[in-house]
Protein backbone atom coordinates (compact mmCIF):
# COMPACT_ATOMS: atom_id res chain seq x y z
CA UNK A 1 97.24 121.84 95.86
CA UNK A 2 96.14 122.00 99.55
CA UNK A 3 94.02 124.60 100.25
CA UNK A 4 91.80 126.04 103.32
CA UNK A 5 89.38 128.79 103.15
CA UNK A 6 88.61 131.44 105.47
CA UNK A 7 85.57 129.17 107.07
CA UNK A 8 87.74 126.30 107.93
CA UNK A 9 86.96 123.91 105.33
CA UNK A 10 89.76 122.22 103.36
CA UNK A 11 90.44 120.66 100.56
CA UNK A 12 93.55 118.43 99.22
CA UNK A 13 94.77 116.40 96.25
CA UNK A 14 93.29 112.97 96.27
CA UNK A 15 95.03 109.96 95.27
CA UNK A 16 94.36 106.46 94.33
CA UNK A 17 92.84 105.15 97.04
CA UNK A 18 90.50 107.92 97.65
CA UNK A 19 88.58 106.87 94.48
CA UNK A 20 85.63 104.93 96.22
CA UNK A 21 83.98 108.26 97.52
CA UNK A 22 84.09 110.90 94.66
CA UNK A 23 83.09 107.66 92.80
CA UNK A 24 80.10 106.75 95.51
CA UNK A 25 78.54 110.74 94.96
CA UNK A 26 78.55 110.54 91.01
CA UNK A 27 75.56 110.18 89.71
CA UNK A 28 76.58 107.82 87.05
CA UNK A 29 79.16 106.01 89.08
CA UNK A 30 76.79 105.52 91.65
CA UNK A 31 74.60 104.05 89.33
CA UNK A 32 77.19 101.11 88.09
CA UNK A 33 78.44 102.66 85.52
CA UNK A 34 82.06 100.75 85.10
CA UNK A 35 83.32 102.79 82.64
CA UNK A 36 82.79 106.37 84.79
CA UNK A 37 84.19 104.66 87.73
CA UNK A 38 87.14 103.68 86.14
CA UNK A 39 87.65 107.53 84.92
CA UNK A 40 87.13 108.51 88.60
CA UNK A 41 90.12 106.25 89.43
CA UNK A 42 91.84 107.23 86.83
CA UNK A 43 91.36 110.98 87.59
CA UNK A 44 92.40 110.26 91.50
CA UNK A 45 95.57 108.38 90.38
CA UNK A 46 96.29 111.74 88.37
CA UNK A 47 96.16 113.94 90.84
CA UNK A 48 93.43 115.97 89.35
CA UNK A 49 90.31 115.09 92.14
CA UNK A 50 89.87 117.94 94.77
CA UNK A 51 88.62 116.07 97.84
CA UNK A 52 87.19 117.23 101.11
CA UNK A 53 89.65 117.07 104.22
CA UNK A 54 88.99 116.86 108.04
CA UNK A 55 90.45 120.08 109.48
């Protein structure tokens, strides 16, 4: 799922190597918490992270 809204922003799918950034703005990830970082990746991998895009 790709999306834009009416204010320009967009959003798509992200995939594995995306991982580092939802992972950096976690609060627990960001911390050094292995085990939520590995879900992130996990999650990303899946297809199931919504991710910011450049327009």
């Amino acid at each position: 799922m790709d999306a834009d809204s009416p204010d320009g922003h967009r959003v798509i799918r992200a995939t594995a190597p995306d991982w580092p950034a939802p992972a950096g703005i976690d609060s627990l990830a960001a911390t050094g918490d292995g085990a939520r970082r590995d879900s992130i990746r996990r999650w990303c991998e899946s297809g199931v992270v919504l991710t910011p895009c450049a327009a």
